[in-house]
PDB file of N, CA and C in Angstrom:
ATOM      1  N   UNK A   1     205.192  -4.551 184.192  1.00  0.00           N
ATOM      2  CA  UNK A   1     203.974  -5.202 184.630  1.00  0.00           C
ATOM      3  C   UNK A   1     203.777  -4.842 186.094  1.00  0.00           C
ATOM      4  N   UNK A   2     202.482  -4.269 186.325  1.00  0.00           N
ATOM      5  CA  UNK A   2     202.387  -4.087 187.933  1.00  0.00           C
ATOM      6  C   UNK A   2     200.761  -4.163 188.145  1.00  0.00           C
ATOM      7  N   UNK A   3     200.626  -4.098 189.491  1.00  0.00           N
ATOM      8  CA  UNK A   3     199.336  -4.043 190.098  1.00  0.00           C
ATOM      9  C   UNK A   3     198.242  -3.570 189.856  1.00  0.00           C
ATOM     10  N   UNK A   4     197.343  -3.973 189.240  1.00  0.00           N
ATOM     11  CA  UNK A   4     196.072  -3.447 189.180  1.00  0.00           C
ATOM     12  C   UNK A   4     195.768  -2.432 190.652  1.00  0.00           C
ATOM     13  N   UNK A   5     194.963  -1.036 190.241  1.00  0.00           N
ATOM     14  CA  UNK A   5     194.229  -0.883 191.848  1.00  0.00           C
ATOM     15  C   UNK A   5     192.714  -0.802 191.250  1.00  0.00           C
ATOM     16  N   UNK A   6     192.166  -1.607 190.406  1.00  0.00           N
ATOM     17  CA  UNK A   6     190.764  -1.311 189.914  1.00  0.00           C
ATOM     18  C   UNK A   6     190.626  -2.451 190.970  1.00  0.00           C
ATOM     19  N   UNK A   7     188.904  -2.781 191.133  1.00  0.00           N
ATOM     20  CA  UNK A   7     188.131  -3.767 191.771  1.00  0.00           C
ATOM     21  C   UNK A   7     188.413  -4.818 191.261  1.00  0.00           C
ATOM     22  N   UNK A   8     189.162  -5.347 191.911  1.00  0.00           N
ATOM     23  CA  UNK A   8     189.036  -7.088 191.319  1.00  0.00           C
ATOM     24  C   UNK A   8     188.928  -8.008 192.275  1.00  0.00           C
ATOM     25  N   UNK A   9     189.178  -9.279 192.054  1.00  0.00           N
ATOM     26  CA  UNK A   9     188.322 -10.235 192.924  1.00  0.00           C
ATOM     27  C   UNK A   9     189.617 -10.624 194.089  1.00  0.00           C
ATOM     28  N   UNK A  10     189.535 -10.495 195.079  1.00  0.00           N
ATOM     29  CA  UNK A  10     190.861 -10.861 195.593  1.00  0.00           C
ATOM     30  C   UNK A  10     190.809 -11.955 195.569  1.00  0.00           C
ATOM     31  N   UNK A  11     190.814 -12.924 195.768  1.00  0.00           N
ATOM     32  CA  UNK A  11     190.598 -14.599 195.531  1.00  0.00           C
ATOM     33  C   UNK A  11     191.286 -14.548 194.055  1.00  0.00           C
ATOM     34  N   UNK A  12     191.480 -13.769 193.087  1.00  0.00           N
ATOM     35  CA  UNK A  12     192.031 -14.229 191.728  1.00  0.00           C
ATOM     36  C   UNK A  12     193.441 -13.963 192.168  1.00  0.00           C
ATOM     37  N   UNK A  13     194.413 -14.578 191.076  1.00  0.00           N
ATOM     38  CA  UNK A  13     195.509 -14.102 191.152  1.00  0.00           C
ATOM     39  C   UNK A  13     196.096 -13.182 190.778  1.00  0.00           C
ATOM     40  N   UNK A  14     196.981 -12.389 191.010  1.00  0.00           N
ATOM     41  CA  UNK A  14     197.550 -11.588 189.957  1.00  0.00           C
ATOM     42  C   UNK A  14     199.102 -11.216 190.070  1.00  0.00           C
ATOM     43  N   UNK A  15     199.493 -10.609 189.077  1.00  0.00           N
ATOM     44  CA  UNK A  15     201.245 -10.767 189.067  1.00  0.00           C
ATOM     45  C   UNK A  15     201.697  -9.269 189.198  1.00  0.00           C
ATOM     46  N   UNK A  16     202.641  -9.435 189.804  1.00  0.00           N
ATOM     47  CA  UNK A  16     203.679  -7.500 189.763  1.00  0.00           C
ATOM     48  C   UNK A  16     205.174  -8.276 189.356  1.00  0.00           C
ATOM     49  N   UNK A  17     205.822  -6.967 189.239  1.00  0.00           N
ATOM     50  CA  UNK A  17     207.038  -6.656 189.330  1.00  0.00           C
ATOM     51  C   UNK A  17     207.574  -5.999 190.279  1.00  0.00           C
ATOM     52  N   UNK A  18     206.367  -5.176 190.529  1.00  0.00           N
ATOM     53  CA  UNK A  18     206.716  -3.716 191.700  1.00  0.00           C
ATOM     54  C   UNK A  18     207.420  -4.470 192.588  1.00  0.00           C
ATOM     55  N   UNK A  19     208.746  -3.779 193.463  1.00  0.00           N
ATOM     56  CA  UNK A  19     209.560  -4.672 194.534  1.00  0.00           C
ATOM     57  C   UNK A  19     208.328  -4.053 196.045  1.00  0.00           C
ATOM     58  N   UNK A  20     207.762  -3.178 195.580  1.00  0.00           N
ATOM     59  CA  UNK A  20     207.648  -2.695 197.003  1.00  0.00           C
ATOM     60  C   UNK A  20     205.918  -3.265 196.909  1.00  0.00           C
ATOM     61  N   UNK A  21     205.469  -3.065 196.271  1.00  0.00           N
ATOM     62  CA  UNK A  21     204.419  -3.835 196.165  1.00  0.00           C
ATOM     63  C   UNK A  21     204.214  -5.969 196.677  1.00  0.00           C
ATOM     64  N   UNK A  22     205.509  -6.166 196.263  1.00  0.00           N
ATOM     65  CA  UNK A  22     205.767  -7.646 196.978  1.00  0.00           C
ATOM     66  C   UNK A  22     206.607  -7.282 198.029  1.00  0.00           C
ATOM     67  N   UNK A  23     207.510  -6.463 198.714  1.00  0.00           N
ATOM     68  CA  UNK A  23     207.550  -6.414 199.849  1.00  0.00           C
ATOM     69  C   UNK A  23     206.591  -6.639 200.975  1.00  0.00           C
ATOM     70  N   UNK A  24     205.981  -5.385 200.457  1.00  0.00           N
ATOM     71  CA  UNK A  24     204.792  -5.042 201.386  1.00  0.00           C
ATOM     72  C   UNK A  24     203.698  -6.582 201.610  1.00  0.00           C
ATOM     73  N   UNK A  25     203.292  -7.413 199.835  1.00  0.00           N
ATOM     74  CA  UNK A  25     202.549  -8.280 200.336  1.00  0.00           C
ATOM     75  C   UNK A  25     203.117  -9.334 201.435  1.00  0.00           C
ATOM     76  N   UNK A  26     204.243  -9.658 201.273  1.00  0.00           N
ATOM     77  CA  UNK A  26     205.321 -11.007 202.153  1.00  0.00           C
ATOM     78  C   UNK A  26     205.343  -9.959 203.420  1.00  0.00           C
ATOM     79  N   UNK A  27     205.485  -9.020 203.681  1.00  0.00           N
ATOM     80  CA  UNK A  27     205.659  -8.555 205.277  1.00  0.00           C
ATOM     81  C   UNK A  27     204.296  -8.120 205.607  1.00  0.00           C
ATOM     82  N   UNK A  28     203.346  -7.880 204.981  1.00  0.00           N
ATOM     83  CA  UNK A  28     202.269  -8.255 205.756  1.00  0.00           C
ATOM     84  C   UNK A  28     201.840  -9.663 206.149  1.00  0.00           C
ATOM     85  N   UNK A  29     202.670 -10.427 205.849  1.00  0.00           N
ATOM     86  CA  UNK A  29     202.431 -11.803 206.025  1.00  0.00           C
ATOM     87  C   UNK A  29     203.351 -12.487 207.063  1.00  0.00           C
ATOM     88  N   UNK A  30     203.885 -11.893 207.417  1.00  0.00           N
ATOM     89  CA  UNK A  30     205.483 -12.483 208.216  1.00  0.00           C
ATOM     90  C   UNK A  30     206.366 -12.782 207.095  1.00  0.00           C
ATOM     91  N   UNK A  31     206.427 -12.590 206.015  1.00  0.00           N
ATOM     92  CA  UNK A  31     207.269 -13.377 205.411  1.00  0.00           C
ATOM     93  C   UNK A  31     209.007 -12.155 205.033  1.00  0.00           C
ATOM     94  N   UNK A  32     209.998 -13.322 204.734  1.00  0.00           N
ATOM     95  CA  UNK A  32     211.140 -12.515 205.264  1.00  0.00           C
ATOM     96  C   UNK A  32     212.114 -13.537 203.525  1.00  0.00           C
ATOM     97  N   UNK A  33     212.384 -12.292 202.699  1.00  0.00           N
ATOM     98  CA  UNK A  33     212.833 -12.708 201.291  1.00  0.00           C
ATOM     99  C   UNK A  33     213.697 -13.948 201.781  1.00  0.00           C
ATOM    100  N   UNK A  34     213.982 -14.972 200.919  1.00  0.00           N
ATOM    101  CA  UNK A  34     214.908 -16.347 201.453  1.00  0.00           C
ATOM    102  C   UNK A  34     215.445 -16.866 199.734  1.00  0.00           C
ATOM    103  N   UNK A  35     216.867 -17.728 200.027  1.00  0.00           N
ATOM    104  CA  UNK A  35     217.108 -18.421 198.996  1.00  0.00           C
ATOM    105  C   UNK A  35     217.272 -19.890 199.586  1.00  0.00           C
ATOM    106  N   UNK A  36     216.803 -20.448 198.466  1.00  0.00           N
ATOM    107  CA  UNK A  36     217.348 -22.536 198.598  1.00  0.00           C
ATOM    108  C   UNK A  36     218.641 -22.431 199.094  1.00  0.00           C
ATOM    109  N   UNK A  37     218.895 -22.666 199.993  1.00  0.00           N
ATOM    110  CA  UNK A  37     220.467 -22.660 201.013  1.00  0.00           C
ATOM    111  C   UNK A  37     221.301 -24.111 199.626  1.00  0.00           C
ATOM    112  N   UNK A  38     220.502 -24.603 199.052  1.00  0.00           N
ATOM    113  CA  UNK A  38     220.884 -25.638 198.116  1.00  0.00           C
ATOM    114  C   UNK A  38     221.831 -25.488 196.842  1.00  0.00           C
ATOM    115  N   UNK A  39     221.063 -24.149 196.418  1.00  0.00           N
ATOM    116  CA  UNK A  39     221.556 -23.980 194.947  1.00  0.00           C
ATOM    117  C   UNK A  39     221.955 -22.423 195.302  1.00  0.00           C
ATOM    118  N   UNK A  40     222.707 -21.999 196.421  1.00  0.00           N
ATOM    119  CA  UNK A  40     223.621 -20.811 196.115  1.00  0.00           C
ATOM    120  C   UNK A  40     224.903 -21.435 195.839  1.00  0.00           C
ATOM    121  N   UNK A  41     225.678 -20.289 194.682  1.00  0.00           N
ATOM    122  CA  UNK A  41     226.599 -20.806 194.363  1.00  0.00           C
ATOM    123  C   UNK A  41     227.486 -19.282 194.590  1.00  0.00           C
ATOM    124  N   UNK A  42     228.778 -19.600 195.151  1.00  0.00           N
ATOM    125  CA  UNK A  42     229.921 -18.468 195.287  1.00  0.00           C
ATOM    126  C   UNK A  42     229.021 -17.599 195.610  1.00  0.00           C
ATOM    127  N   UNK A  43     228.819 -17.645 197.079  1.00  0.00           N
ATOM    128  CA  UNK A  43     227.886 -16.438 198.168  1.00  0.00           C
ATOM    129  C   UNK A  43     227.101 -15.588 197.196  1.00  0.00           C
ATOM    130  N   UNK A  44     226.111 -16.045 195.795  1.00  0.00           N
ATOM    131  CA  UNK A  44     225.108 -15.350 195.458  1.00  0.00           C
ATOM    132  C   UNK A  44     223.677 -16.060 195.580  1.00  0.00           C
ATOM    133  N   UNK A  45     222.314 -15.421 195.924  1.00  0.00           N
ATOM    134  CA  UNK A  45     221.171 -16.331 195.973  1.00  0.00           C
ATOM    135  C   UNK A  45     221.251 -17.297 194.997  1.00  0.00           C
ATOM    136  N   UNK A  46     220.537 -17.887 195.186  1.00  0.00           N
ATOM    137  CA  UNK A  46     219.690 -19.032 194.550  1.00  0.00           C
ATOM    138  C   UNK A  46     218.432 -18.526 194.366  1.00  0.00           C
ATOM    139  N   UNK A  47     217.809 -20.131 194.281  1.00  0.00           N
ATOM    140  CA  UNK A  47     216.813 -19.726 193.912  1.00  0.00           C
ATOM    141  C   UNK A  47     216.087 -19.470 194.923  1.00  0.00           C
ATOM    142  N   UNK A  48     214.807 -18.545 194.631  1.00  0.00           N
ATOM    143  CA  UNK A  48     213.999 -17.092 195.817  1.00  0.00           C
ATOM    144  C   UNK A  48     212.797 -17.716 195.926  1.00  0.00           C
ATOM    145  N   UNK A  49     212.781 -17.659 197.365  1.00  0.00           N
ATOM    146  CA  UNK A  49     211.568 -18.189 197.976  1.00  0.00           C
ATOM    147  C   UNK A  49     211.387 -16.956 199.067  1.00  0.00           C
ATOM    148  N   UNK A  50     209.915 -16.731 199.139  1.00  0.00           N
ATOM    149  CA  UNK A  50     209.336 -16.203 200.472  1.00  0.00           C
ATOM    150  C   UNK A  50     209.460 -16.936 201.614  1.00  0.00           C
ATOM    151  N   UNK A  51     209.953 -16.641 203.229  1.00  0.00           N
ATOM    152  CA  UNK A  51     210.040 -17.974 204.245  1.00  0.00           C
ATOM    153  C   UNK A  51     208.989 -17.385 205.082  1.00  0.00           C
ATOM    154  N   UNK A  52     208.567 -17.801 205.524  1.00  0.00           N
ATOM    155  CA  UNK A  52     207.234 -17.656 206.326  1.00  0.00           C
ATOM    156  C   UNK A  52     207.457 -18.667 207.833  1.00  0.00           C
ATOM    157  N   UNK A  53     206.579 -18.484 209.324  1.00  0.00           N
ATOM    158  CA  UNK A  53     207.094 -19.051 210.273  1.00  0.00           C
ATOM    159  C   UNK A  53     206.434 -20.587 210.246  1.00  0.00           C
ATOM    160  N   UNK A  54     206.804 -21.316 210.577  1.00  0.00           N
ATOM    161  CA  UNK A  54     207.972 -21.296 211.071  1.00  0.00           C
ATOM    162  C   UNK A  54     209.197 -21.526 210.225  1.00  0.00           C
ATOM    163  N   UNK A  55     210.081 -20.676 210.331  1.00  0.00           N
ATOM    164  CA  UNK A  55     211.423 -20.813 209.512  1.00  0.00           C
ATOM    165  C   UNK A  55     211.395 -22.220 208.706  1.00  0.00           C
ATOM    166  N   UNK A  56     211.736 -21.828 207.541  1.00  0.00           N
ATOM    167  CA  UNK A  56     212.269 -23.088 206.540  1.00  0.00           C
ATOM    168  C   UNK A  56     213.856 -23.496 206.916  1.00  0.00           C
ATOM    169  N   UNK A  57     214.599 -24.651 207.828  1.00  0.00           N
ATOM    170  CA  UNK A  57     215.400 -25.070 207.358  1.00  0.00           C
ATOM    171  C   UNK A  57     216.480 -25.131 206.678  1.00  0.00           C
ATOM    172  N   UNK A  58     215.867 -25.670 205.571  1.00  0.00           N
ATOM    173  CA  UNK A  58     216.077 -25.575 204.462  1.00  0.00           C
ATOM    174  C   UNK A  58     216.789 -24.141 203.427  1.00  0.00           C
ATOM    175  N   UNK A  59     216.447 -22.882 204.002  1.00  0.00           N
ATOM    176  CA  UNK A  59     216.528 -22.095 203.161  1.00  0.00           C
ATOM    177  C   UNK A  59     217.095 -20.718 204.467  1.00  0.00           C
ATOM    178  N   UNK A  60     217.876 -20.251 203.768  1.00  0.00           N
ATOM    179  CA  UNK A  60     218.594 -18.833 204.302  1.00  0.00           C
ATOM    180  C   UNK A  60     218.025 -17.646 204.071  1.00  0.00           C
ATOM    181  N   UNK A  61     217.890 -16.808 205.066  1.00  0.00           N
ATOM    182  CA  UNK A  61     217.115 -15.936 204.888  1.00  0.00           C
ATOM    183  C   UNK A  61     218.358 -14.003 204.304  1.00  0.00           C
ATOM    184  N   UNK A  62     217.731 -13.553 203.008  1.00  0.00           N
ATOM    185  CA  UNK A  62     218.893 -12.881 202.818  1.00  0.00           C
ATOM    186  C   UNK A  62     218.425 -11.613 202.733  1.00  0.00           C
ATOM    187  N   UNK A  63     218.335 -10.415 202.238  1.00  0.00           N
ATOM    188  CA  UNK A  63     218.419  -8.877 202.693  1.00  0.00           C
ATOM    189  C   UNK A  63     217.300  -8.647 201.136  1.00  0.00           C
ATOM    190  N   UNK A  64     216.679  -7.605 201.827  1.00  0.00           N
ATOM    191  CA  UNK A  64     215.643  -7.310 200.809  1.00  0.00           C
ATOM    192  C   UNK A  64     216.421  -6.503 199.339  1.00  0.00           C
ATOM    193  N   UNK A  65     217.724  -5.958 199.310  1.00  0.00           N
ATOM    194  CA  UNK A  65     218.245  -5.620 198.350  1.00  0.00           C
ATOM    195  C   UNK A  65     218.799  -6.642 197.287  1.00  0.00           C
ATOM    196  N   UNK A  66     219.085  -8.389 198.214  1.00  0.00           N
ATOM    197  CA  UNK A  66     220.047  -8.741 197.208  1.00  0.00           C
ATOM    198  C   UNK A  66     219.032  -9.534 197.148  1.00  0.00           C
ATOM    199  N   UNK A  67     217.619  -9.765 197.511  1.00  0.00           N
ATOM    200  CA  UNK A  67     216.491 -10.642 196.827  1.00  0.00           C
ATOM    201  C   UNK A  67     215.931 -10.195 195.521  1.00  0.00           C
ATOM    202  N   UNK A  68     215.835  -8.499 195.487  1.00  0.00           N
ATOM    203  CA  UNK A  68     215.356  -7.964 194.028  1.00  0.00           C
ATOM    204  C   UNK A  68     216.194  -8.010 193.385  1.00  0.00           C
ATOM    205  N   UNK A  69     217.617  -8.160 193.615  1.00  0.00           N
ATOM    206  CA  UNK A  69     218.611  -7.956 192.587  1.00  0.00           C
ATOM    207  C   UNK A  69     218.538  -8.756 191.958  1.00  0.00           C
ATOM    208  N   UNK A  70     218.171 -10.529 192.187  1.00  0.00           N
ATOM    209  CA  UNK A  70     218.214 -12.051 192.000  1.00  0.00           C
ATOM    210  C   UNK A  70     216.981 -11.595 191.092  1.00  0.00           C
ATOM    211  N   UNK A  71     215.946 -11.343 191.776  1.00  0.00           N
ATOM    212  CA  UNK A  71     214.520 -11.227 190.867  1.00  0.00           C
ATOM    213  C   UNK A  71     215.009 -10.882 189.569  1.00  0.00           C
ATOM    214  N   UNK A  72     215.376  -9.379 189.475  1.00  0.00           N
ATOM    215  CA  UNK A  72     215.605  -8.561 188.344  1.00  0.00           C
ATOM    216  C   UNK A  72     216.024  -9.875 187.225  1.00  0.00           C
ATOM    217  N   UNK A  73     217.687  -9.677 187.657  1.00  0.00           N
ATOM    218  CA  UNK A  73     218.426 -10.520 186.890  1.00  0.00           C
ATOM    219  C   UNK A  73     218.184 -11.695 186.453  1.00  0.00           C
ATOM    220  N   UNK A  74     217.214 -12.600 186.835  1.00  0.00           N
ATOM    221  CA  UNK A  74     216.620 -13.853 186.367  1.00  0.00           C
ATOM    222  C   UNK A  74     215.137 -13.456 186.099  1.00  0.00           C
ATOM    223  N   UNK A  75     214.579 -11.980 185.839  1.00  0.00           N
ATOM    224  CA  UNK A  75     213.507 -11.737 185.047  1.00  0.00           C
ATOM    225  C   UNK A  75     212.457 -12.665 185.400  1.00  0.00           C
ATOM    226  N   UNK A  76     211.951 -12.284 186.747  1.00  0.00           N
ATOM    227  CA  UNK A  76     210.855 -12.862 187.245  1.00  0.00           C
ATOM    228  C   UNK A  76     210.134 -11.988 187.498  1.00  0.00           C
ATOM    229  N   UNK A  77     208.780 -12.572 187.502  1.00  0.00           N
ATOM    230  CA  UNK A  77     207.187 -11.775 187.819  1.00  0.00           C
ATOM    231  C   UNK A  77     207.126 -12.745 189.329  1.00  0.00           C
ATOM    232  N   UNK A  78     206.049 -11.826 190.160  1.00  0.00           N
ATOM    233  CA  UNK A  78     205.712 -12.699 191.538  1.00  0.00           C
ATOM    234  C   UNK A  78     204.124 -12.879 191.763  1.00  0.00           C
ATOM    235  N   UNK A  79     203.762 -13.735 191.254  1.00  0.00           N
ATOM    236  CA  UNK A  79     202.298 -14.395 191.027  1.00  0.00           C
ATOM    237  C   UNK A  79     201.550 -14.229 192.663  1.00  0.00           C
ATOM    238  N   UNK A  80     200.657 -13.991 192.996  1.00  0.00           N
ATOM    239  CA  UNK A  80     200.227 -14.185 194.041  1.00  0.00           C
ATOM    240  C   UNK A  80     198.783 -13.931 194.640  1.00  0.00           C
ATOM    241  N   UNK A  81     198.087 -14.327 195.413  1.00  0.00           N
ATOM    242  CA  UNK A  81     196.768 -14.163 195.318  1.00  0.00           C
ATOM    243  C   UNK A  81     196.446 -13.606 196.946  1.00  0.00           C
ATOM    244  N   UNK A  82     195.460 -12.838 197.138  1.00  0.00           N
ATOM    245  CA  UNK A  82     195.386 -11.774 198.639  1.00  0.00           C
ATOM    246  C   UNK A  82     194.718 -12.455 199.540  1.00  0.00           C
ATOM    247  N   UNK A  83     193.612 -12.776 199.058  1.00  0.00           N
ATOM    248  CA  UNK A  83     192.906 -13.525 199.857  1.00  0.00           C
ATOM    249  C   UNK A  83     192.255 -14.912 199.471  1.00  0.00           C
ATOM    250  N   UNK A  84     192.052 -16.141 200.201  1.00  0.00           N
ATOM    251  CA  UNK A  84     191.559 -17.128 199.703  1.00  0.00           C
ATOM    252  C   UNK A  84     190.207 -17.104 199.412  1.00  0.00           C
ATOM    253  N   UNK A  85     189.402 -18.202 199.138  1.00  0.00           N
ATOM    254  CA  UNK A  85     187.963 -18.429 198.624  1.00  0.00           C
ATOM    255  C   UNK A  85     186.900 -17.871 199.770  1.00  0.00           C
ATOM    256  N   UNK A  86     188.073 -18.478 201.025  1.00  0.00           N
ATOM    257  CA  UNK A  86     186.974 -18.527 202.263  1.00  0.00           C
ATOM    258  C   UNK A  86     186.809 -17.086 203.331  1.00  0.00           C
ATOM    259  N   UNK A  87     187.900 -16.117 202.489  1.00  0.00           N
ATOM    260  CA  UNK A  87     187.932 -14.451 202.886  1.00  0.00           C
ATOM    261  C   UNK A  87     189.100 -14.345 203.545  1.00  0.00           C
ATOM    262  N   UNK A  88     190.152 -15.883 204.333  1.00  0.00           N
ATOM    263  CA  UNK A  88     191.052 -15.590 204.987  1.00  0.00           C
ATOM    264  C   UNK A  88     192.434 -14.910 204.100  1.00  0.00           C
ATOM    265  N   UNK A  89     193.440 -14.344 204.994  1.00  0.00           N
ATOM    266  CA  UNK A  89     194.910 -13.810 203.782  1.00  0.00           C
ATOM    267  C   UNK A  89     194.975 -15.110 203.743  1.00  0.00           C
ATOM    268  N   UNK A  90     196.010 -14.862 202.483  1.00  0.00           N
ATOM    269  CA  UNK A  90     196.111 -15.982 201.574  1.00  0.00           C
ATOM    270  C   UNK A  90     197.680 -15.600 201.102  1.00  0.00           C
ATOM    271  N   UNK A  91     198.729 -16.868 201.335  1.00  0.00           N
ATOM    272  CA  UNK A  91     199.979 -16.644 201.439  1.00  0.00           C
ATOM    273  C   UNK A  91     200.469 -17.241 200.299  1.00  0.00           C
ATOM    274  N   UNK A  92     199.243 -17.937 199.007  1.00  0.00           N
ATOM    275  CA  UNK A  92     199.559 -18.265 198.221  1.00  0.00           C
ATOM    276  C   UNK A  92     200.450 -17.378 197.216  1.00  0.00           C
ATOM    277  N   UNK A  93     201.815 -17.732 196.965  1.00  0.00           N
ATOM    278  CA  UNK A  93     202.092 -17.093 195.818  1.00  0.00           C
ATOM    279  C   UNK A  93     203.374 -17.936 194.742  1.00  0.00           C
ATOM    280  N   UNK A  94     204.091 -17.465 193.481  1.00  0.00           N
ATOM    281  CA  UNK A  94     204.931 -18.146 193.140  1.00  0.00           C
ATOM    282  C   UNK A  94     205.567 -17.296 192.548  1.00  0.00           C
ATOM    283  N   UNK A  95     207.271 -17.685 191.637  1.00  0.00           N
ATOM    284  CA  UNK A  95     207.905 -16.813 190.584  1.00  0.00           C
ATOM    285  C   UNK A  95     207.724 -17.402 189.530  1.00  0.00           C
ATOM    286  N   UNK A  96     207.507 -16.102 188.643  1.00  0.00           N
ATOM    287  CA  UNK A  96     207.583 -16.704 186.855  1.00  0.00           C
ATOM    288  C   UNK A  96     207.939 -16.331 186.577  1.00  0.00           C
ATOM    289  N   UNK A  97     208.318 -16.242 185.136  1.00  0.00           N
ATOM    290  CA  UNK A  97     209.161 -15.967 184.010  1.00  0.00           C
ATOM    291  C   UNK A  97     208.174 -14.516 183.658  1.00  0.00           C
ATOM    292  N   UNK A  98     208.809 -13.670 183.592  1.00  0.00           N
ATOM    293  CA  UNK A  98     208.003 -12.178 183.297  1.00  0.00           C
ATOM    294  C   UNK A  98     207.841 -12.303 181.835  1.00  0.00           C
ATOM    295  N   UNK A  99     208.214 -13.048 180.854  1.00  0.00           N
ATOM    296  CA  UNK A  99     207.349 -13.053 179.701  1.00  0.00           C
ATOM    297  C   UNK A  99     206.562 -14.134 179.959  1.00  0.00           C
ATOM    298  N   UNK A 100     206.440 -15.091 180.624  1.00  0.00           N
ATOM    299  CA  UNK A 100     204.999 -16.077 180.513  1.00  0.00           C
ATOM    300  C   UNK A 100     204.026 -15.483 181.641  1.00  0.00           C
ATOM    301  N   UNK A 101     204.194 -14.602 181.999  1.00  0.00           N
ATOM    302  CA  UNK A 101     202.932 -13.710 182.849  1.00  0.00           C
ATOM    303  C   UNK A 101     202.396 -12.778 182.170  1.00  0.00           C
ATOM    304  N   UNK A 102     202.484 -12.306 181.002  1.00  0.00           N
ATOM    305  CA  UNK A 102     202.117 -11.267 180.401  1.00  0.00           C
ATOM    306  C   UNK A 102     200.304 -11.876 179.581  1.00  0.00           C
TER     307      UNK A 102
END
């Protein structure tokens, strides 16, 4: 599953897999791959969040190799939308289950 490049509405959402395709959207954003500092268990991520500034707390920020590795292996899609209603970027995004995005 990956990126449309036809015309579509940026305000809609849409989902990839591509790693470099969600790289690219989270670092055009400031954003820097992160896990729930909560639910790592025996020094592997948790669960994957984008951290954006100001720093989350809450959550550790970890290396763009061992964030796709987490993706892969727990078979997630990364939902996300470019721009909002009102034309500004739009940092909305989430993980799903790559068969309920299809």
């Amino acid at each position: 599953m990956t990126q449309s490049h036809s015309k579509v509405d940026e305000t809609e959402a849409h989902t990839t897999t591509d790693h470099n395709s969600i790289r690219h959207w989270a670092e055009s954003r400031h954003g820097r791959p992160a896990t729930v500092e909560a639910t790592e268990e025996d020094g592997h991520a948790g669960i994957l969040r984008i951290d954006f500034d100001p720093p989350d707390e809450g959550l550790d920020q970890i290396g763009w190799d061992e964030f796709f590795r987490k993706f892969d292996e727990a078979d997630l899609a990364f939902l996300y939308q470019d721009r909002t209603k009102d034309g500004k970027t739009s940092r909305f995004h989430k993980f799903v289950r790559r068969s309920s995005a299809k």
